[in-house]
PDB file of N, CA and C in Angstrom:
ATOM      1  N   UNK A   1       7.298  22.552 -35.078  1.00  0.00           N
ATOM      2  CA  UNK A   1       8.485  23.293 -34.680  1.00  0.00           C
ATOM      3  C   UNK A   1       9.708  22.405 -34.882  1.00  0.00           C
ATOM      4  N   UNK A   2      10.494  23.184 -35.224  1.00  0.00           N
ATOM      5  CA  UNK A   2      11.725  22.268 -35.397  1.00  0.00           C
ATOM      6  C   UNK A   2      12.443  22.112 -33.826  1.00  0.00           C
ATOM      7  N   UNK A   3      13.605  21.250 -34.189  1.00  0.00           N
ATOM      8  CA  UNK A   3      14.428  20.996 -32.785  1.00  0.00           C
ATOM      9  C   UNK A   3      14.970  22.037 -32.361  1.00  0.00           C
ATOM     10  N   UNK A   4      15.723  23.136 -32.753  1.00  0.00           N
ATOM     11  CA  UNK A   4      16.542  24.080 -32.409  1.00  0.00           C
ATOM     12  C   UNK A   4      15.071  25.049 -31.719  1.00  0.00           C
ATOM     13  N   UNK A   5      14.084  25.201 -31.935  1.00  0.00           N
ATOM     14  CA  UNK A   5      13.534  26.072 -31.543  1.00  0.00           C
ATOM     15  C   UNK A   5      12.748  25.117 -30.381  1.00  0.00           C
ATOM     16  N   UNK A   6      12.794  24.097 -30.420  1.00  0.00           N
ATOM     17  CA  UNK A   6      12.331  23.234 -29.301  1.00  0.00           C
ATOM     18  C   UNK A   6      13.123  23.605 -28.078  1.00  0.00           C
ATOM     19  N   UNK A   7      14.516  23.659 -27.932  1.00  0.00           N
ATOM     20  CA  UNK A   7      15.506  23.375 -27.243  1.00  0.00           C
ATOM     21  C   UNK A   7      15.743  24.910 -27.014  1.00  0.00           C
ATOM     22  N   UNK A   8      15.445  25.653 -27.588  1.00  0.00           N
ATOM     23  CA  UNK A   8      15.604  27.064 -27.244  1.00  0.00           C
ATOM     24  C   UNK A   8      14.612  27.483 -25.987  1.00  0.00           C
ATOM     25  N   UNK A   9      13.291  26.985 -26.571  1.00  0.00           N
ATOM     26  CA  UNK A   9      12.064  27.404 -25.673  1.00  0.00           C
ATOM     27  C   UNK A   9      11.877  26.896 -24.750  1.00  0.00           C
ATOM     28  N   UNK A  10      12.660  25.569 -24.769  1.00  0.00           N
ATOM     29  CA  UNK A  10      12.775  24.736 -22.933  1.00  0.00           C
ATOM     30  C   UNK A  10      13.895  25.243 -22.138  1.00  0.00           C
ATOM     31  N   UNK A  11      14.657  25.788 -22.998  1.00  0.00           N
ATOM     32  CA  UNK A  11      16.173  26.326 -21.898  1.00  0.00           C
ATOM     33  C   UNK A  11      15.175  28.158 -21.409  1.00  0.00           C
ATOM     34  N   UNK A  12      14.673  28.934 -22.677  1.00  0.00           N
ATOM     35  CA  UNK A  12      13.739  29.897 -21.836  1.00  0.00           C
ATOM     36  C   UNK A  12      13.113  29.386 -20.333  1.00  0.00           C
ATOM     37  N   UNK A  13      12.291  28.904 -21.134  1.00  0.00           N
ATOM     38  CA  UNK A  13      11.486  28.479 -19.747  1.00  0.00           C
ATOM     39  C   UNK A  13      11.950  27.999 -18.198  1.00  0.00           C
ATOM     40  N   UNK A  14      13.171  27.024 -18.537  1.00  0.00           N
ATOM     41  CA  UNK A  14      13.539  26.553 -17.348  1.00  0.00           C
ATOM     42  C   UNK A  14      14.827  28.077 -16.993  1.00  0.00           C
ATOM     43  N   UNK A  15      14.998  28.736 -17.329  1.00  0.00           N
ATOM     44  CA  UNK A  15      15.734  30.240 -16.914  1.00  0.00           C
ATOM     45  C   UNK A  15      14.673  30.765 -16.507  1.00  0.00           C
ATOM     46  N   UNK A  16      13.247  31.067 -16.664  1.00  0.00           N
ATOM     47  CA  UNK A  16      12.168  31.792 -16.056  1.00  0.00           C
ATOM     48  C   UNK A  16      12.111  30.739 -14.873  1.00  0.00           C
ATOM     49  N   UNK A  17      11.600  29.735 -14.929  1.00  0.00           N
ATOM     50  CA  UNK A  17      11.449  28.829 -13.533  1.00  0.00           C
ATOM     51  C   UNK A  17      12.638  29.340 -12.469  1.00  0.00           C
ATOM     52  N   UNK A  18      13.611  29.272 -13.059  1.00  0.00           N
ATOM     53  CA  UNK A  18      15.253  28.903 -12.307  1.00  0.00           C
ATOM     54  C   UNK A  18      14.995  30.654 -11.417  1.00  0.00           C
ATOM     55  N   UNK A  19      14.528  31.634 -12.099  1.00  0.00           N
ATOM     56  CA  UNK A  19      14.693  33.233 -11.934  1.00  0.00           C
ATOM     57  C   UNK A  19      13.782  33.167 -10.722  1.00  0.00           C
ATOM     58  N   UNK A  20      12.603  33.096 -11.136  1.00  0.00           N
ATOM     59  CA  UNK A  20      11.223  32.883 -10.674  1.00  0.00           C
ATOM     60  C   UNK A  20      11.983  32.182  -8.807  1.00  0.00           C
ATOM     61  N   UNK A  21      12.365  30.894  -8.692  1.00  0.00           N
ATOM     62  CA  UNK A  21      12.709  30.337  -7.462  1.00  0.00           C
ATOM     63  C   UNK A  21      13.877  31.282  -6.637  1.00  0.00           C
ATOM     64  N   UNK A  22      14.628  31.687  -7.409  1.00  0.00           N
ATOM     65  CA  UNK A  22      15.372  32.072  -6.851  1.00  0.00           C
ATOM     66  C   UNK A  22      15.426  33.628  -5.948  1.00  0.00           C
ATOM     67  N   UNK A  23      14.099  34.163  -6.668  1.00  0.00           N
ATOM     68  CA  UNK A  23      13.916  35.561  -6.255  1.00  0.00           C
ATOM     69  C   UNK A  23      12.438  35.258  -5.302  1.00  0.00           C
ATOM     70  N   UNK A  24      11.668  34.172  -5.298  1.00  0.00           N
ATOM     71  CA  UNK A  24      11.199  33.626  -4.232  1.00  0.00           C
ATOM     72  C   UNK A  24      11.846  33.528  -2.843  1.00  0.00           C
ATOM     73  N   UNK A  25      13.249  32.691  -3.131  1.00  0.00           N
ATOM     74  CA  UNK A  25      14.000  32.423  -1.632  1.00  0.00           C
ATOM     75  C   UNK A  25      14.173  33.346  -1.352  1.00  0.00           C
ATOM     76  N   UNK A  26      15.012  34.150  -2.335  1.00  0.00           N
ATOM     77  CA  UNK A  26      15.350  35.678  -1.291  1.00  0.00           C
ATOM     78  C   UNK A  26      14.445  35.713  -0.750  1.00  0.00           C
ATOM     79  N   UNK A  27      13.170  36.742  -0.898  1.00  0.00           N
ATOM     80  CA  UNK A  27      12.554  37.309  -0.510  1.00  0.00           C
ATOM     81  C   UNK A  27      11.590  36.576   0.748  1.00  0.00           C
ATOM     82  N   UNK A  28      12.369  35.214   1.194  1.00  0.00           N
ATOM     83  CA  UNK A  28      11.790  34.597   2.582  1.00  0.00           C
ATOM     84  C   UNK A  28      12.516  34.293   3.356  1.00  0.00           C
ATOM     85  N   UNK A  29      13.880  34.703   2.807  1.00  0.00           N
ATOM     86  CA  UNK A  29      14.588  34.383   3.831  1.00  0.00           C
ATOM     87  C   UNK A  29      14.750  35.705   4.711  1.00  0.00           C
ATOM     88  N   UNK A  30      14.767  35.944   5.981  1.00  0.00           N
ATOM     89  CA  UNK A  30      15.268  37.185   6.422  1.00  0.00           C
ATOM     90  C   UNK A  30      16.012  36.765   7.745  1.00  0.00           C
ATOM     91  N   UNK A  31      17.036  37.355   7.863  1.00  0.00           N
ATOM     92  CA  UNK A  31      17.987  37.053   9.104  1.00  0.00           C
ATOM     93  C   UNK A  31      17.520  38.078  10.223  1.00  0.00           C
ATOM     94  N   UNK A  32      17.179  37.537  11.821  1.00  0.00           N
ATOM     95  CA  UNK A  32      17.035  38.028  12.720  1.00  0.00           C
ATOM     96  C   UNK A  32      17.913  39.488  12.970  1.00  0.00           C
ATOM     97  N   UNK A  33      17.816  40.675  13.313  1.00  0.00           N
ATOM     98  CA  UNK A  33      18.622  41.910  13.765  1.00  0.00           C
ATOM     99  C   UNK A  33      20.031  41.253  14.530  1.00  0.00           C
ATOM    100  N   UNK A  34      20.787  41.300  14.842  1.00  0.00           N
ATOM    101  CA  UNK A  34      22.211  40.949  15.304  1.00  0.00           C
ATOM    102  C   UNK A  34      21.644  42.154  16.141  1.00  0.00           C
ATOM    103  N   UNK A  35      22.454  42.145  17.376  1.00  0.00           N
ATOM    104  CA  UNK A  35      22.486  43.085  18.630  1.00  0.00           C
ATOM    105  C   UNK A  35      23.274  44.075  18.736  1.00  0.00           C
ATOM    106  N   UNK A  36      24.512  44.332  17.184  1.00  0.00           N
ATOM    107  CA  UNK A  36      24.762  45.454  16.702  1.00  0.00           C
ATOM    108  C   UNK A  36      24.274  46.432  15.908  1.00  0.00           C
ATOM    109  N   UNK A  37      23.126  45.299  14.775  1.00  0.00           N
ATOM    110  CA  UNK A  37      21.864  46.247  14.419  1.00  0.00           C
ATOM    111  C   UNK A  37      21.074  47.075  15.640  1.00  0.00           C
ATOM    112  N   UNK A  38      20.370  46.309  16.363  1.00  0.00           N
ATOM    113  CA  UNK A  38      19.381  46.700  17.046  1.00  0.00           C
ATOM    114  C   UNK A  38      19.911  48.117  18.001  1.00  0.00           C
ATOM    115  N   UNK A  39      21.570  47.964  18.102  1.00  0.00           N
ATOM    116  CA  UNK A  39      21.985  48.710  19.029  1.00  0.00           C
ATOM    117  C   UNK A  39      22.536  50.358  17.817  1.00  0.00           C
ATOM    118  N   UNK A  40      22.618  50.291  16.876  1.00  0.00           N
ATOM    119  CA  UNK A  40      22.613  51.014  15.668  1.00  0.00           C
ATOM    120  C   UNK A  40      21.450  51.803  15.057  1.00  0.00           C
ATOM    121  N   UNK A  41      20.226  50.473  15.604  1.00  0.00           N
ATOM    122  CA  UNK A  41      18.989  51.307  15.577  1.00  0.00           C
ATOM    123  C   UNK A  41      18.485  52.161  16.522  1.00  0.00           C
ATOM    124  N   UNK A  42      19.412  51.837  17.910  1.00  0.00           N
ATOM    125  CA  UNK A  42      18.482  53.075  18.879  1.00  0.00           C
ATOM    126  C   UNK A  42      19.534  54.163  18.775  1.00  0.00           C
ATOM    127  N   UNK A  43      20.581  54.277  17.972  1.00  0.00           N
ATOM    128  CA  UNK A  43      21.622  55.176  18.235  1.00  0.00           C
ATOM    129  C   UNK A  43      21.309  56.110  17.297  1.00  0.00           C
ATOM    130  N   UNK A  44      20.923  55.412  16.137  1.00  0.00           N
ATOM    131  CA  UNK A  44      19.871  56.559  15.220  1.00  0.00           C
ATOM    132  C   UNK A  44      18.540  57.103  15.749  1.00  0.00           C
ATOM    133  N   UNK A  45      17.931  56.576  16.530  1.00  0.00           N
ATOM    134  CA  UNK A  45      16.528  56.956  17.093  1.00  0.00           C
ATOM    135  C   UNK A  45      17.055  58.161  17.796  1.00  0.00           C
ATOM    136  N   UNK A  46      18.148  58.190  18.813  1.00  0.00           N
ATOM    137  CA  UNK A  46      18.497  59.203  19.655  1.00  0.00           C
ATOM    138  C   UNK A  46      19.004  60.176  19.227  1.00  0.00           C
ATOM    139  N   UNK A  47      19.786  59.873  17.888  1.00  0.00           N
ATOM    140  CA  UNK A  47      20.514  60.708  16.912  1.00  0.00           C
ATOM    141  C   UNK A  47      19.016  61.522  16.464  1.00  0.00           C
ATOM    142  N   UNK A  48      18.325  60.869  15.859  1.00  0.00           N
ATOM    143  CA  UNK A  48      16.871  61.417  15.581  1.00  0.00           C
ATOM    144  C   UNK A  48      16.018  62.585  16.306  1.00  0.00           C
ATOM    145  N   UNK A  49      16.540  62.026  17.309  1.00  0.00           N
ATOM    146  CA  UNK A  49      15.235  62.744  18.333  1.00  0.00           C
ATOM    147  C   UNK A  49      16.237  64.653  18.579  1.00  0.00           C
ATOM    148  N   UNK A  50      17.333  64.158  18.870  1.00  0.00           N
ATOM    149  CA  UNK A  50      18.235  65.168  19.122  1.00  0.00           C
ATOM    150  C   UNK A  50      18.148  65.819  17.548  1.00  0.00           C
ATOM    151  N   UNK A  51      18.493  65.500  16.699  1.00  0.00           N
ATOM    152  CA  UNK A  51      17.934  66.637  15.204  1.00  0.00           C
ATOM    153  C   UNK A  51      16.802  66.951  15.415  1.00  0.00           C
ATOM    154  N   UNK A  52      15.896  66.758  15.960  1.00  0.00           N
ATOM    155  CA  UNK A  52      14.615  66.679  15.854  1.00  0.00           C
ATOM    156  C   UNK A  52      13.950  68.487  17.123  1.00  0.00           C
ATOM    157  N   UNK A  53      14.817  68.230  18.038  1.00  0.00           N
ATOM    158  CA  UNK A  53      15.253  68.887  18.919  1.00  0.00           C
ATOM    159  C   UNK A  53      15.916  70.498  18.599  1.00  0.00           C
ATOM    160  N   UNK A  54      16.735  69.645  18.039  1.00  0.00           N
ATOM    161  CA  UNK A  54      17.848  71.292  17.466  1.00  0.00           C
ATOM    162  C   UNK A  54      16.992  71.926  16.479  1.00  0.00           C
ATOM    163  N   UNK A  55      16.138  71.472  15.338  1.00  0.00           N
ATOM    164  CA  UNK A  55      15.376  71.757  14.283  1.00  0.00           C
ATOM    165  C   UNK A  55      14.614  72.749  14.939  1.00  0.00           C
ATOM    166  N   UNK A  56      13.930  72.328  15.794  1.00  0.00           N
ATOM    167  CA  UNK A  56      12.689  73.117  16.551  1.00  0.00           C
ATOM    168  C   UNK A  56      12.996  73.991  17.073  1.00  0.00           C
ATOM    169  N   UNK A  57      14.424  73.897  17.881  1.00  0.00           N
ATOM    170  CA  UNK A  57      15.111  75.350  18.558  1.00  0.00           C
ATOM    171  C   UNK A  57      15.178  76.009  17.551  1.00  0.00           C
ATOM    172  N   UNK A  58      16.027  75.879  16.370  1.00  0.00           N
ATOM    173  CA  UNK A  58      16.443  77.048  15.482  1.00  0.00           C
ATOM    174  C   UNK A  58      15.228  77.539  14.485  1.00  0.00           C
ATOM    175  N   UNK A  59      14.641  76.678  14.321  1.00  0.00           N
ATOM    176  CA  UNK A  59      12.827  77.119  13.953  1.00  0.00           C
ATOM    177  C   UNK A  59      12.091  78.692  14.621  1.00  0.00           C
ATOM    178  N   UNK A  60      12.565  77.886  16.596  1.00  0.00           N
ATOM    179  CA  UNK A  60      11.984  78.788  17.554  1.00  0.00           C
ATOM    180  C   UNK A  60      12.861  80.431  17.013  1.00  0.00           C
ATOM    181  N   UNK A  61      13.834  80.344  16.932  1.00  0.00           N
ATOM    182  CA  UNK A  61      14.765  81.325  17.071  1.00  0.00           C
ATOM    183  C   UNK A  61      14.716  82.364  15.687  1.00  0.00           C
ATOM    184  N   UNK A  62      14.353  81.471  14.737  1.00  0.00           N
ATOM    185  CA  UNK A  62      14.552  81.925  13.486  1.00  0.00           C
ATOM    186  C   UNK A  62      12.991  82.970  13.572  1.00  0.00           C
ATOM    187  N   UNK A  63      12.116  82.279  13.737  1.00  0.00           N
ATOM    188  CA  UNK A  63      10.651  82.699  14.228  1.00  0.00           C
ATOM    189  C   UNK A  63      10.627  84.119  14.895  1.00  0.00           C
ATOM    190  N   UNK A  64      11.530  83.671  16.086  1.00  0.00           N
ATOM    191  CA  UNK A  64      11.556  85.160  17.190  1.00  0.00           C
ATOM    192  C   UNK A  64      12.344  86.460  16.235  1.00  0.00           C
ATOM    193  N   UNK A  65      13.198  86.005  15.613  1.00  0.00           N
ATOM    194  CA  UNK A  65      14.435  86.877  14.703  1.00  0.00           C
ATOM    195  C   UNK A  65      13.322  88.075  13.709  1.00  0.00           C
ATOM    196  N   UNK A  66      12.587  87.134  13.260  1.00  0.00           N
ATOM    197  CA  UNK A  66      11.845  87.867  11.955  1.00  0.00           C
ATOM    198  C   UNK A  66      10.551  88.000  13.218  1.00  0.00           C
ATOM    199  N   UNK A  67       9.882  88.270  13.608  1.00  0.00           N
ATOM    200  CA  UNK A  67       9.133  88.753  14.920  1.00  0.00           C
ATOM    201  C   UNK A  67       9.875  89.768  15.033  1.00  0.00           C
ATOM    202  N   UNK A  68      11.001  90.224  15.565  1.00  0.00           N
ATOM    203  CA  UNK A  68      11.182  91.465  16.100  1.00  0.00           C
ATOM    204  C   UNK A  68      11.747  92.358  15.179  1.00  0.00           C
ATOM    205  N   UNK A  69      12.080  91.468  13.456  1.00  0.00           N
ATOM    206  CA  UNK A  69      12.267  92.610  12.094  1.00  0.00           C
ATOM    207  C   UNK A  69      11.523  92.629  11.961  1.00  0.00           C
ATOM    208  N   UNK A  70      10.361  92.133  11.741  1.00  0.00           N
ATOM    209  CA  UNK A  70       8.687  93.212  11.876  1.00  0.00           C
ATOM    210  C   UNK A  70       8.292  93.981  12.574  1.00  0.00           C
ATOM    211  N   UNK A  71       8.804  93.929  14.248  1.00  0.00           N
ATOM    212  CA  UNK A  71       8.478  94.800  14.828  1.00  0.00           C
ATOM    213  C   UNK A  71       9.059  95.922  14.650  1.00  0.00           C
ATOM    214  N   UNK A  72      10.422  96.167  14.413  1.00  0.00           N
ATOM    215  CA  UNK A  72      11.598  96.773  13.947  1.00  0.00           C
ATOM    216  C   UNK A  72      10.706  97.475  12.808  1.00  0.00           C
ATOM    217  N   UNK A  73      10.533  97.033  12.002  1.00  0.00           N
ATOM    218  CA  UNK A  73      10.193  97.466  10.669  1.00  0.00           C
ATOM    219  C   UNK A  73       8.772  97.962  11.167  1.00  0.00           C
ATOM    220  N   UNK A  74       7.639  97.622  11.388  1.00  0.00           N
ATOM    221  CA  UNK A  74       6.494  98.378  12.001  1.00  0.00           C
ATOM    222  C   UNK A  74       6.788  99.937  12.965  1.00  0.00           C
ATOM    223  N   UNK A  75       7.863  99.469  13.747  1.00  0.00           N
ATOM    224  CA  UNK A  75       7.994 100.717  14.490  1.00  0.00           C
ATOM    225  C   UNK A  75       8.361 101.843  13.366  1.00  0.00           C
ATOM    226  N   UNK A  76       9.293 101.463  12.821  1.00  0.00           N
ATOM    227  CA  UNK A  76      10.141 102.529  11.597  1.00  0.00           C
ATOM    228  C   UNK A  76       9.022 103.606  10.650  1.00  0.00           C
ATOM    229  N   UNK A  77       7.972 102.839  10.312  1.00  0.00           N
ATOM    230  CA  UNK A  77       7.007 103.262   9.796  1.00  0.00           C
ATOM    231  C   UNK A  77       5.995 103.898   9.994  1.00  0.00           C
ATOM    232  N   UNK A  78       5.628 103.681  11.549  1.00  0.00           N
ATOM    233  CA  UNK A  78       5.025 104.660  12.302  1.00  0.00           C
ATOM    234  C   UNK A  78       5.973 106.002  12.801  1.00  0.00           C
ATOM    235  N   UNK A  79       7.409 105.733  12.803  1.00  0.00           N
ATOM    236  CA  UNK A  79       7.746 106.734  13.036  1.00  0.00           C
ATOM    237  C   UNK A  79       7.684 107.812  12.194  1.00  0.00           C
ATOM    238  N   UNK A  80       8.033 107.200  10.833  1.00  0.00           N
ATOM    239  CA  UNK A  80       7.635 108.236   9.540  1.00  0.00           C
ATOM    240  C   UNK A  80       6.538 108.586   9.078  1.00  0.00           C
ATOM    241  N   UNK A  81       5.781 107.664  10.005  1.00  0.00           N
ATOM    242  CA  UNK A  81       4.566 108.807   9.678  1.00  0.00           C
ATOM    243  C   UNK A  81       3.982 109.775  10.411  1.00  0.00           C
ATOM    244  N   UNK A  82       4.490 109.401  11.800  1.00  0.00           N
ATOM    245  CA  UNK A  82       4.902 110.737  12.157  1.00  0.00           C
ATOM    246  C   UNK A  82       5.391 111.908  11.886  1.00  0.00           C
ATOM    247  N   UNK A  83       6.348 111.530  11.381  1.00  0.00           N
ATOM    248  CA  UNK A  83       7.598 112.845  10.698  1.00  0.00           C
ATOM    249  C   UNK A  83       6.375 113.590   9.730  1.00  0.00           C
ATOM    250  N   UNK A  84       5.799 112.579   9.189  1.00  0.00           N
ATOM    251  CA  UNK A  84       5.234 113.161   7.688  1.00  0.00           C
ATOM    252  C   UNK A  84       4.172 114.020   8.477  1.00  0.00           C
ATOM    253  N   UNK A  85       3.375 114.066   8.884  1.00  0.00           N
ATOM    254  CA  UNK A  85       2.603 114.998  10.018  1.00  0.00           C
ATOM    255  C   UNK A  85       2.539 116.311  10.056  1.00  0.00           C
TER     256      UNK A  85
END
């Protein structure tokens, strides 16, 4: 191999090493929650629970709505077939 391709393939390599360490540290370093996180995290939990809450009411409601347009609609149909009689 000549020099230029010598000097090419050691500057590769030491950019893979250099990449390689550096995306190591990240990924060990981690900083403890701060007590504005932690307090951010229960404000979403409560935020959570309360969507979680309203979902199920309007679920309940939506449920009861079409329940009584079936019943609505069942009655209608017996009535006409009455008529038809």
């Amino acid at each position: 191999m000549n020099r230029k391709t010598n000097a090419l393939l050691a500057a590769l390599i030491a950019a893979t090493f250099a990449s390689v360490s550096v995306a190591s540290f990240a990924q060990t370093t981690s900083d403890a929650p701060t007590a504005a996180d932690q307090k951010a995290a229960k404000e979403q939990s409560k935020a959570d629970k309360k969507a979680a809450v309203a979902q199920a009411k309007a679920d309940k409601k939506k449920t009861e709505a079409q329940s009584d347009a079936n019943e609505a609609a069942a009655d209608a149909k017996l009535k006409n077939a009455k008529k038809a009689e």
